[in-house]
C-alpha atoms as a PDB file:
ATOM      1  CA  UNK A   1    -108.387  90.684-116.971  1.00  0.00           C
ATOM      2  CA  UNK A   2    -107.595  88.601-113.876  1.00  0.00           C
ATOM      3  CA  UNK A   3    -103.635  90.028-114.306  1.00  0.00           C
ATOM      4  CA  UNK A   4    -104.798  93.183-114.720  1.00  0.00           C
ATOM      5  CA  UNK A   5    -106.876  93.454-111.559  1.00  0.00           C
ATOM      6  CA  UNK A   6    -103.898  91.839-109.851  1.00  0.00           C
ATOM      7  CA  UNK A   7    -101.743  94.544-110.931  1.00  0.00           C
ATOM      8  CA  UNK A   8    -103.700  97.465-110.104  1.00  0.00           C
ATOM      9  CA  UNK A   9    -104.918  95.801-106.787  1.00  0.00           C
ATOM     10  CA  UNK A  10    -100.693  95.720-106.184  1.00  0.00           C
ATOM     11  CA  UNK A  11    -100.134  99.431-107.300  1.00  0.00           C
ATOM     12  CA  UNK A  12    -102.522 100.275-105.055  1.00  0.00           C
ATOM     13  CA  UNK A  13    -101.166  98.788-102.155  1.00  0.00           C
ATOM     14  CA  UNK A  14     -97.812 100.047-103.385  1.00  0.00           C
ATOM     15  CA  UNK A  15     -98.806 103.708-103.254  1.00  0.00           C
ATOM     16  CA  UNK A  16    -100.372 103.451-100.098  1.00  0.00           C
ATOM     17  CA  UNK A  17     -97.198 101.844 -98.438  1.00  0.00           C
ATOM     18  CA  UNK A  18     -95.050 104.811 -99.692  1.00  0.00           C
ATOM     19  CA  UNK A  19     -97.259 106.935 -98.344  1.00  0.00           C
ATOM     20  CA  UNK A  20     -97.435 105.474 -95.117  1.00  0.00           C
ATOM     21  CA  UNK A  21     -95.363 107.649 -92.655  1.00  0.00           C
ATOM     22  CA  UNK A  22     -92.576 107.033 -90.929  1.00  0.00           C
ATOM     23  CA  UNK A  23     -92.610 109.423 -88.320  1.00  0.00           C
ATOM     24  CA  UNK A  24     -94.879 112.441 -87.688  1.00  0.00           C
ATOM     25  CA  UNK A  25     -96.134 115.047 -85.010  1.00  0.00           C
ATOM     26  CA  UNK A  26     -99.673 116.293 -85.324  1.00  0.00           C
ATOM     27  CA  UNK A  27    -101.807 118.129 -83.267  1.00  0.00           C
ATOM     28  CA  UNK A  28    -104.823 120.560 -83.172  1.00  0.00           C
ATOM     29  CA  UNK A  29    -106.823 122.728 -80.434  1.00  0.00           C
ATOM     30  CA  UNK A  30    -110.255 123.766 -80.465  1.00  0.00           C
ATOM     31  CA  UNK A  31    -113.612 124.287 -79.279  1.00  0.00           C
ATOM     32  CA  UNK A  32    -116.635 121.847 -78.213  1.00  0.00           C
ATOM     33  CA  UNK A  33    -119.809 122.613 -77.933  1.00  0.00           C
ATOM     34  CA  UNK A  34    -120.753 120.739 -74.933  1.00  0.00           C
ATOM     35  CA  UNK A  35    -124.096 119.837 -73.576  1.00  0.00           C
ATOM     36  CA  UNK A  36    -124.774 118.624 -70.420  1.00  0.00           C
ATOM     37  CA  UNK A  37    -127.429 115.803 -69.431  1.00  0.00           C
ATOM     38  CA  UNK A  38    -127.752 113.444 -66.486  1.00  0.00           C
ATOM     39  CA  UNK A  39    -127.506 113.696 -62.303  1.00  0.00           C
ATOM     40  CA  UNK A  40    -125.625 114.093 -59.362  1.00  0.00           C
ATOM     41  CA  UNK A  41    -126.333 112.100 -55.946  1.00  0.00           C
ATOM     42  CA  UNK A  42    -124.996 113.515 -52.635  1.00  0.00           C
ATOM     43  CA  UNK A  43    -125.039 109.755 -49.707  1.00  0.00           C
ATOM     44  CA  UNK A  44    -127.496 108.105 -51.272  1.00  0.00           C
ATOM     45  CA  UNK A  45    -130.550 111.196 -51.229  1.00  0.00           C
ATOM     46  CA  UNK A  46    -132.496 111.728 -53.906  1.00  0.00           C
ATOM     47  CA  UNK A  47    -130.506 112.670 -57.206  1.00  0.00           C
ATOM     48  CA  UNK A  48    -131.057 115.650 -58.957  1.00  0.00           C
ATOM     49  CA  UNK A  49    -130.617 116.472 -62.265  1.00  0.00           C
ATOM     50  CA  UNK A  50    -127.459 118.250 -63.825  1.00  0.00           C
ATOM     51  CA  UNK A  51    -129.564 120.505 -67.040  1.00  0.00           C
ATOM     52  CA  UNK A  52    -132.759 120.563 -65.194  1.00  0.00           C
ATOM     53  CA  UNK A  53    -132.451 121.282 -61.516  1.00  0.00           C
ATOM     54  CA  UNK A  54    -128.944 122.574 -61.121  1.00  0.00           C
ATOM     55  CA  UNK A  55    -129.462 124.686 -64.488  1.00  0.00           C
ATOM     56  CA  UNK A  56    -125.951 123.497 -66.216  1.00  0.00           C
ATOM     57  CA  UNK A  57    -127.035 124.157 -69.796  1.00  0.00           C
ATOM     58  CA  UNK A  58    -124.512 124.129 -73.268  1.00  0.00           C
ATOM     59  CA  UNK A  59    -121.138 125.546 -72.879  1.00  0.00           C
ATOM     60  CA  UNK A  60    -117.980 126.248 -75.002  1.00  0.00           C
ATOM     61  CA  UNK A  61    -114.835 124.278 -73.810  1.00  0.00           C
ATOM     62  CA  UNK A  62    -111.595 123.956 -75.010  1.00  0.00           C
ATOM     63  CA  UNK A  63    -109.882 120.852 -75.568  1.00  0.00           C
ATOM     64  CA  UNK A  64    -106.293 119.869 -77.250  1.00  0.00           C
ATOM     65  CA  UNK A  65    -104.608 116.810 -78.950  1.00  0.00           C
ATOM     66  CA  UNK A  66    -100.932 115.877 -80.031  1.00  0.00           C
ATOM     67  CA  UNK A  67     -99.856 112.486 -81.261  1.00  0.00           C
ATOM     68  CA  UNK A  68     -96.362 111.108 -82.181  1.00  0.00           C
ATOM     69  CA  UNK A  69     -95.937 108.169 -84.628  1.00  0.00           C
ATOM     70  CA  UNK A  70     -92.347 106.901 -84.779  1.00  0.00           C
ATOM     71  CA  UNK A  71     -90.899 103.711 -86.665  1.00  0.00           C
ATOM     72  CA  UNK A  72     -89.944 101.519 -83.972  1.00  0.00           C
ATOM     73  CA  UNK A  73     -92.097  98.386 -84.494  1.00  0.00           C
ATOM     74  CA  UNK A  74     -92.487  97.407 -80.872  1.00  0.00           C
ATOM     75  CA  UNK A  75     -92.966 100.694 -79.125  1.00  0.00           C
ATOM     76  CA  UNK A  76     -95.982 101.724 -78.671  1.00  0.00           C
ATOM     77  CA  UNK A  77     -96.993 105.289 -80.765  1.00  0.00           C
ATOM     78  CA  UNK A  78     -98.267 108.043 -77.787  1.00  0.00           C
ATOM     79  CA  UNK A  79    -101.497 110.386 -77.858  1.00  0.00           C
ATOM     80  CA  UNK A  80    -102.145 113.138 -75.155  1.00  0.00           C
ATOM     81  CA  UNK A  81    -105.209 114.871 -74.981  1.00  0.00           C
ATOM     82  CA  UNK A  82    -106.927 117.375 -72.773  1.00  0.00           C
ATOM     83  CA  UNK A  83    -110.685 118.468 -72.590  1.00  0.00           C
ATOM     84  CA  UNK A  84    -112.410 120.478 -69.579  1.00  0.00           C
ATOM     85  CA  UNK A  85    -115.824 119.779 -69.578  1.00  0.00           C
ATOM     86  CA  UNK A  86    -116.880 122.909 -67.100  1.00  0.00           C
ATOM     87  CA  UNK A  87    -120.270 124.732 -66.162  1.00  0.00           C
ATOM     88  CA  UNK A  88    -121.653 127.406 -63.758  1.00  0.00           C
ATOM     89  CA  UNK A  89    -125.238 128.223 -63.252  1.00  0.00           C
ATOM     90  CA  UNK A  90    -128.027 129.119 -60.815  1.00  0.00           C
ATOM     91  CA  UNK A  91    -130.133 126.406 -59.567  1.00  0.00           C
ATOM     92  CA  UNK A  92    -133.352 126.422 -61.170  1.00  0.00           C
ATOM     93  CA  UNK A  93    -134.880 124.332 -58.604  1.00  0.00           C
ATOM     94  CA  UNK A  94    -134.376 122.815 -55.011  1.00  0.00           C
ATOM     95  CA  UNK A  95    -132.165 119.994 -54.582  1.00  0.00           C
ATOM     96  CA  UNK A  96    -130.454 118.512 -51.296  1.00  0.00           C
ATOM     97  CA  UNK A  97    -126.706 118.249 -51.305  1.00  0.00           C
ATOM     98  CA  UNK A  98    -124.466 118.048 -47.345  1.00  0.00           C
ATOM     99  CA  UNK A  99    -127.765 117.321 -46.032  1.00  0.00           C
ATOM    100  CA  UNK A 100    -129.036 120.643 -46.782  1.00  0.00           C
ATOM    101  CA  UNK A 101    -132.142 121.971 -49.095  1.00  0.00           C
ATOM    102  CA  UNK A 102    -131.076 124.240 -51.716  1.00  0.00           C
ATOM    103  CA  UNK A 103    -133.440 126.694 -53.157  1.00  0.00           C
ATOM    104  CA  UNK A 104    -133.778 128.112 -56.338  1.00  0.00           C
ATOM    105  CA  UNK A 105    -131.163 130.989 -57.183  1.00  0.00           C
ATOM    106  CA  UNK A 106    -127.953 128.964 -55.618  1.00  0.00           C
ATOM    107  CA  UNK A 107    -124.692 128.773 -57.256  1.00  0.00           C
ATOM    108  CA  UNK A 108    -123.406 125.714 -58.515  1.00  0.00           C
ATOM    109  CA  UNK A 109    -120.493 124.676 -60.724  1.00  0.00           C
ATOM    110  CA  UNK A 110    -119.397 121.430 -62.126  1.00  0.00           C
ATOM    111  CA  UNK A 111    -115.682 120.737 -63.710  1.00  0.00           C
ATOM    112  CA  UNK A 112    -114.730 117.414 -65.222  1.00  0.00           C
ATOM    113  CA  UNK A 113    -110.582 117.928 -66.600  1.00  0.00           C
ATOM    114  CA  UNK A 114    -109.334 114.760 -68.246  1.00  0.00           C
ATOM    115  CA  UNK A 115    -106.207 114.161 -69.203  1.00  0.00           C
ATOM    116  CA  UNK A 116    -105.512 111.213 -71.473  1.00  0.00           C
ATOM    117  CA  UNK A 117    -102.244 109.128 -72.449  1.00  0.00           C
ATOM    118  CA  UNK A 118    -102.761 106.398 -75.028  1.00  0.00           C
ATOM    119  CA  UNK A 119    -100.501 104.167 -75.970  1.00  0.00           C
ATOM    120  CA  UNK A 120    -101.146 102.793 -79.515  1.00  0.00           C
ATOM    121  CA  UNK A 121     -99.969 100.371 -82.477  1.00  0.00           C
ATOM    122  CA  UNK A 122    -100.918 100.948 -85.948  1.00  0.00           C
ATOM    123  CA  UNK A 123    -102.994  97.742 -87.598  1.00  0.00           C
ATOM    124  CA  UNK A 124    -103.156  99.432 -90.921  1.00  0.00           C
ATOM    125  CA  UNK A 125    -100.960 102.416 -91.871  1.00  0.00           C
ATOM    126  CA  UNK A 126    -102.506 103.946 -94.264  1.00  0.00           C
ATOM    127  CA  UNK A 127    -102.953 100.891 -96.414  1.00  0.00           C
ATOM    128  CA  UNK A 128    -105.719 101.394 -99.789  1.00  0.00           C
ATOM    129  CA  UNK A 129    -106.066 104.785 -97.986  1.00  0.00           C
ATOM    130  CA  UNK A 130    -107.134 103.567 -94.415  1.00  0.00           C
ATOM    131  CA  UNK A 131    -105.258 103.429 -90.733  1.00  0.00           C
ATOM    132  CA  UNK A 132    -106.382 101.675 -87.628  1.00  0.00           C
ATOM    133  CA  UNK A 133    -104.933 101.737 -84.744  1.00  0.00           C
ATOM    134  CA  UNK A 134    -105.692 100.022 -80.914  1.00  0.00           C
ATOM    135  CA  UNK A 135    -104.334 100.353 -77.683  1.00  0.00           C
ATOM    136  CA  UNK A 136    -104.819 101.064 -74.184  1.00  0.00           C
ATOM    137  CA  UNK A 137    -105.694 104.548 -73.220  1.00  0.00           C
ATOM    138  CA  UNK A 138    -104.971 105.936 -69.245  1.00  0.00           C
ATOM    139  CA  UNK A 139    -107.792 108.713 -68.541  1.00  0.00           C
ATOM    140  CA  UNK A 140    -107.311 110.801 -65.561  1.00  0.00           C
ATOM    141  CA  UNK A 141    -110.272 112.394 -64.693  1.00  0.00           C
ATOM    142  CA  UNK A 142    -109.628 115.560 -62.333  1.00  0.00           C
ATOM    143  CA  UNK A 143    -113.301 116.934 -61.210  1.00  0.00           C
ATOM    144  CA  UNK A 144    -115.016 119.272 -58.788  1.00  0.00           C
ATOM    145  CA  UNK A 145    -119.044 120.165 -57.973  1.00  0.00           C
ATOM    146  CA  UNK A 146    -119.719 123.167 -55.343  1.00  0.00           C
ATOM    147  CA  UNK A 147    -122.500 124.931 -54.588  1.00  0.00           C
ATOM    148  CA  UNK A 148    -123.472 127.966 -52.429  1.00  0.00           C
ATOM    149  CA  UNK A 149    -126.423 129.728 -51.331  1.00  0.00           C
ATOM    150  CA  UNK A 150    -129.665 129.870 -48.906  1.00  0.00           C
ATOM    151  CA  UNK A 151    -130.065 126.094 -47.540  1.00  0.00           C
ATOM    152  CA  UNK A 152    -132.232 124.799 -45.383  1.00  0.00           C
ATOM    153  CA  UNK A 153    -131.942 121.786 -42.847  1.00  0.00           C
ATOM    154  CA  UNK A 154    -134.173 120.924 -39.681  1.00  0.00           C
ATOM    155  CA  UNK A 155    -136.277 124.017 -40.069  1.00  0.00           C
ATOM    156  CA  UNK A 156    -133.126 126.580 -40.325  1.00  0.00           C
ATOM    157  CA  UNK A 157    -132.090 128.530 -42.813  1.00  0.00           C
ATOM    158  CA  UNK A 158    -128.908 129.226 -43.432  1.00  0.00           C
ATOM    159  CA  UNK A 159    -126.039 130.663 -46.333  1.00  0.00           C
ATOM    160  CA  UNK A 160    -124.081 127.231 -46.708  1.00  0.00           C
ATOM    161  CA  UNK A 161    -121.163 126.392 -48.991  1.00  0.00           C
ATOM    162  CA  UNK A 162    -119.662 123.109 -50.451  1.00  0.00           C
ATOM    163  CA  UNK A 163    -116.967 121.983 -52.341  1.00  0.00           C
ATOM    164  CA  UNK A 164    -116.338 118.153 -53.108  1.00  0.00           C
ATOM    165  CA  UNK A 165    -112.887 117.272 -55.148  1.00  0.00           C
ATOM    166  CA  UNK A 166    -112.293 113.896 -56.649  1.00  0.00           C
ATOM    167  CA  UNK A 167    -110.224 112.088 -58.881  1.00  0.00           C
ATOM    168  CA  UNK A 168    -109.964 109.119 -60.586  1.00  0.00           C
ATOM    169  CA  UNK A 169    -107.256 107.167 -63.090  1.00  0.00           C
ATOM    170  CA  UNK A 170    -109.018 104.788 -65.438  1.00  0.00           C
ATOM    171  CA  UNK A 171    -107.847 102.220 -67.763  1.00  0.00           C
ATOM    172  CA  UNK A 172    -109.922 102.295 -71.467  1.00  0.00           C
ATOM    173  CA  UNK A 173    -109.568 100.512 -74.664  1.00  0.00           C
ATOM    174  CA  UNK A 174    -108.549 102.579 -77.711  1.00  0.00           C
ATOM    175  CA  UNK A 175    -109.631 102.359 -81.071  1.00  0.00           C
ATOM    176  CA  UNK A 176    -109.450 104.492 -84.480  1.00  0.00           C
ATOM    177  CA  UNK A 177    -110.192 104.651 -87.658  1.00  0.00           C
ATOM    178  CA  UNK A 178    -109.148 106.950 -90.765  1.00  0.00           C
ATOM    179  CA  UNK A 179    -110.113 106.772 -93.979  1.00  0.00           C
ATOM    180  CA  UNK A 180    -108.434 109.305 -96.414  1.00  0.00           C
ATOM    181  CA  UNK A 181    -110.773 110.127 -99.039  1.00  0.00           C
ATOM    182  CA  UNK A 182    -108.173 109.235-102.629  1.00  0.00           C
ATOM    183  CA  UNK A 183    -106.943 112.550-104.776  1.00  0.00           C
ATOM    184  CA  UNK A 184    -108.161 114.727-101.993  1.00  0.00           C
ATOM    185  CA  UNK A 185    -107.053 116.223 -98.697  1.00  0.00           C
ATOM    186  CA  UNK A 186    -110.436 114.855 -96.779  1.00  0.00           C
ATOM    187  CA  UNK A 187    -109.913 112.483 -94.221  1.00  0.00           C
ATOM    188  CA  UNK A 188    -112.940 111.097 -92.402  1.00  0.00           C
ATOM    189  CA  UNK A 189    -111.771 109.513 -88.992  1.00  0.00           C
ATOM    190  CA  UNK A 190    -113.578 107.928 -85.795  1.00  0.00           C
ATOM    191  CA  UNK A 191    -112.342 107.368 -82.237  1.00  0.00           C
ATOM    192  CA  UNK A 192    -113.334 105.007 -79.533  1.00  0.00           C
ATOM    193  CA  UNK A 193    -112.696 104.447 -76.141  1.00  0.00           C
ATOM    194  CA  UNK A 194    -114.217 103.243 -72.886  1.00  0.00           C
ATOM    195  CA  UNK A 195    -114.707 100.716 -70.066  1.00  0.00           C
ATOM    196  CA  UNK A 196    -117.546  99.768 -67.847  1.00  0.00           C
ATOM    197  CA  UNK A 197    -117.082  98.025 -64.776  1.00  0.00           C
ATOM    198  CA  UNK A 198    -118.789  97.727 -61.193  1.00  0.00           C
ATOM    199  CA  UNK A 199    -120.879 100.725 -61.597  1.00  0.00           C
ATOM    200  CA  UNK A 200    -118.702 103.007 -63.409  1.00  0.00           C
ATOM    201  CA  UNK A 201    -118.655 103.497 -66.804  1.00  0.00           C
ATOM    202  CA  UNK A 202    -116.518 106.135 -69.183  1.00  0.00           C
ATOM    203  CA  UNK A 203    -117.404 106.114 -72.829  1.00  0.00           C
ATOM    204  CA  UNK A 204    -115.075 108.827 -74.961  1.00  0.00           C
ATOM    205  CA  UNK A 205    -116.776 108.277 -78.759  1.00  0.00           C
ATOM    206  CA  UNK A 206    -116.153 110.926 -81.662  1.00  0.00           C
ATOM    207  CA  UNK A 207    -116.348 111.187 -85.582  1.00  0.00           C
ATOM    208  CA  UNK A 208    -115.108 114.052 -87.393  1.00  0.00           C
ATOM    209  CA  UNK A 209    -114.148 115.159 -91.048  1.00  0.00           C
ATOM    210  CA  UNK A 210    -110.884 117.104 -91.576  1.00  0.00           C
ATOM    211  CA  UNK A 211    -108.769 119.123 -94.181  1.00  0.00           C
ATOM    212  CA  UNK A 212    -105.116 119.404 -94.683  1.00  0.00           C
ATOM    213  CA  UNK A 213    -103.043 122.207 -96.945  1.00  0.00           C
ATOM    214  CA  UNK A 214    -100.344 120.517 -98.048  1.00  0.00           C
ATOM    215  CA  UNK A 215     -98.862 123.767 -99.493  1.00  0.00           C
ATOM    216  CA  UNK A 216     -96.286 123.987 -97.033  1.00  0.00           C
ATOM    217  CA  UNK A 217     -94.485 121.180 -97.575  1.00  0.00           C
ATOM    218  CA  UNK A 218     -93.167 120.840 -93.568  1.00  0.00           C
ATOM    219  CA  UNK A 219     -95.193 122.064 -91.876  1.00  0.00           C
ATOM    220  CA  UNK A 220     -99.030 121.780 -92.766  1.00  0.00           C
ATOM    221  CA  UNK A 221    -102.370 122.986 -91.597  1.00  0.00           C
ATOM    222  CA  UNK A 222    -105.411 121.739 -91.563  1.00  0.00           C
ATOM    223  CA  UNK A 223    -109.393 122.012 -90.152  1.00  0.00           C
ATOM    224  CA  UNK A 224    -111.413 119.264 -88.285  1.00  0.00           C
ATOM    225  CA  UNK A 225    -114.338 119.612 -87.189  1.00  0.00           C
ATOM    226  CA  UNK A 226    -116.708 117.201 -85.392  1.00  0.00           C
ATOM    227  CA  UNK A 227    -119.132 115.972 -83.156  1.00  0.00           C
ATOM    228  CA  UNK A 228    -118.303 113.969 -79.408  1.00  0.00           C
ATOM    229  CA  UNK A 229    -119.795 112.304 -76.942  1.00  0.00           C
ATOM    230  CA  UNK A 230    -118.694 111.454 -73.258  1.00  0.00           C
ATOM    231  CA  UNK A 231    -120.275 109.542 -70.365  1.00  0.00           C
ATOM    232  CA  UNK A 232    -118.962 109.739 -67.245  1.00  0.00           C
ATOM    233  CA  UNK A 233    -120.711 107.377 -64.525  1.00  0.00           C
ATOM    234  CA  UNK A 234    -118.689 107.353 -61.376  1.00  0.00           C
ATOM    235  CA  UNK A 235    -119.600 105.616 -57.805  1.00  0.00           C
ATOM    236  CA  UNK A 236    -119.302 107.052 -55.010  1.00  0.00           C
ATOM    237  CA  UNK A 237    -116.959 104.284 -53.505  1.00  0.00           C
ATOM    238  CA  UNK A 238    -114.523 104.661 -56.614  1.00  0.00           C
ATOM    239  CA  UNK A 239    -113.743 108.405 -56.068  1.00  0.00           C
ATOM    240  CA  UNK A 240    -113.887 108.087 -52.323  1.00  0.00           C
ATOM    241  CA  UNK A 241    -116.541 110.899 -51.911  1.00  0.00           C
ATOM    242  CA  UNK A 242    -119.765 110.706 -50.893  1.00  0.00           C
ATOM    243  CA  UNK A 243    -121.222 111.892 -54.242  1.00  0.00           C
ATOM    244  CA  UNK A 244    -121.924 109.844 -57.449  1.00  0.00           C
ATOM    245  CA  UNK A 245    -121.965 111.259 -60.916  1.00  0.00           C
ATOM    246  CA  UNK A 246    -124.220 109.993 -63.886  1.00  0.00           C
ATOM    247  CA  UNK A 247    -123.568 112.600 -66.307  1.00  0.00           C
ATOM    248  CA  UNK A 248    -123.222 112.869 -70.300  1.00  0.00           C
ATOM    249  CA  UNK A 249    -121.751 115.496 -72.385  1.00  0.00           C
ATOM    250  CA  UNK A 250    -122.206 115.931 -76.073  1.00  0.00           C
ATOM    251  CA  UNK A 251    -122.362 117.983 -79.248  1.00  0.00           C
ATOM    252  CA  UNK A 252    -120.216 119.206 -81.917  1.00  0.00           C
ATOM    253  CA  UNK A 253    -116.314 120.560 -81.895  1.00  0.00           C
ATOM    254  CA  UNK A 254    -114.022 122.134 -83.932  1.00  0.00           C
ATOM    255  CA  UNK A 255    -110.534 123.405 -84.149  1.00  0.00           C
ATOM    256  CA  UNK A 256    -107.233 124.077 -86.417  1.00  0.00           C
ATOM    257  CA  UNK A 257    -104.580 121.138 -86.935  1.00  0.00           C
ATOM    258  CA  UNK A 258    -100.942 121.111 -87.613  1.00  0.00           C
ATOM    259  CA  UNK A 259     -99.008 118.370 -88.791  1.00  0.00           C
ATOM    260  CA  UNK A 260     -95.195 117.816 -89.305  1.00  0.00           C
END
C-alpha cells in the first residue's frame, strides 16, 4: 500500500512538472466595479469624507494586466498592470479645501492611475496543481483631486477653482497564489501586495476564479472574474502637497484573458 501511495504521490508530481510552463504571455482587460470610501484633508483642516460629503459614489473603471514567464532561473519573471480608479460628482455637502468653504452643488473629481511593475520568481510552478510566486512590486501612483464652484472665505463669496497633482513611486511586497482545480479549466487564484510605513499605507488584495478554452491550441481565451480591494493612505509630506488621502476602493471586476 505504502509503494503504491509512493507511486501515485510521484505520478502526480510528474504530471504537474510537465505541465509546468516554460515560457508564456498572458494577459486580460476588464472592468471593476469600484466603490469609494474614506477622506481627503486639505493643511491639516477638518477632513471630509470622499462617498459622503464630496458625493464620489460606485464607478466602472478599466484596468489591464500582462505577465511574461520565461525559463531563465535567475531572472526575475515581469507583471505590468494598470487600473484608474476615477470619480466625478457634486458635493453633497460643505467641505473646506484652499482655505475656502464649499457648498453643496460644487464639482469635484478624484483620479488615482497606478501603474505597476513586479518583478517575480516562481516558488511552485504548478506543482500537484498549485503556483506561488513572490517578489517585489514598484507601484506608481499618478493622482489628481479638483474642485470648483461657489466658495466662501472671510465672509466673501466667490466662484473658486483647484487642482492639486501628486505622485508617488512605492516599493510593495508581492505575493500569489493559483490553484488549478484537476481535469478542469478552473483556476482559483489570489494576489497580494502592500507596504505600510510612516503614515502611508498601500494595500492591493484580490481573489478571483477564472476559465480557459483550450480549444485553440496557441492561442487561448479565457474569463476571470473577481472581487479587489485597494487602500491608498498617503501623507501629505510624502506627495509633497498639502493634501492627505485616506481612501479605499473596492468591489468586484471582471474581464476576458488571453494566454499564449
Amino acid at each position: 500500500m505504502k509503494k503504491l501511495l509512493t507511486i501515485a504521490a510521484m505520478t502526480a508530481m510528474m504530471t504537474t512538472a510537465a505541465n509546468a510552463d516554460i515560457m508564456r504571455i498572458e494577459g486580460a482587460v476588464g472592468a471593476w466595479q469600484t466603490s469609494p470610501t474614506g477622506t481627503i484633508e486639505y493643511d491639516n483642516v477638518p477632513s471630509f469624507n470622499i462617498a459622503d460629503t464630496a458625493g464620489f459614489d460606485t464607478s466602472t473603471n478599466m484596468y489591464a494586466w500582462v505577465y511574461l514567464k520565461h525559463p531563465i532561473p535567475i531572472v526575475p519573471n515581469v507583471r505590468l498592470e494598470y487600473v484608474d480608479p476615477n470619480f466625478d460628482a457634486s458635493t453633497n455637502a460643505t467641505l473646506s479645501y484652499g482655505g475656502y468653504e464649499f457648498g453643496a452643488g460644487a464639482s469635484n473629481a478624484l483620479s488615482l492611475k497606478q501603474y505597476d511593475a513586479v518583478l517575480y520568481y516562481n516558488i511552485l510552478d504548478n506543482t500537484l496543481w498549485s503556483t506561488i510566486d513572490l517578489g517585489l512590486d514598484v507601484k506608481y501612483i499618478d493622482g489628481n483631486y479638483n474642485i470648483s464652484g461657489s466658495a466662501t472665505a472671510s465672509g466673501s463669496t466667490e466662484h473658486k477653482s483647484f487642482s492639486q497633482d501628486f505622485s508617488l513611486v512605492m516599493p510593495l511586497a508581492y505575493a500569489r497564489a493559483r490553484v488549478q482545480i484537476p481535469v478542469t479549466n478552473i483556476g482559483i487564484e489570489t494576489v497580494v501586495r502592500g507596504i505600510t510605513y510612516s503614515d502611508n499605507t498601500v494595500i492591493d488584495a484580490e481573489i478571483k476564479i477564472d476559465y480557459t478554452m483550450d480549444f485553440i491550441p496557441v492561442v487561448q481565451p479565457g474569463l476571470e472574474l473577481g472581487y479587489r480591494y485597494q487602500q491608498v493612505k498617503l501623507d501629505a509630506s510624502s506627495i509633497n502637497v498639502p493634501v492627505s488621502f485616506d481612501t479605499t476602493f473596492s468591489g468586484v471586476y471582471a474581464g476576458i484573458m488571453v494566454r499564449f
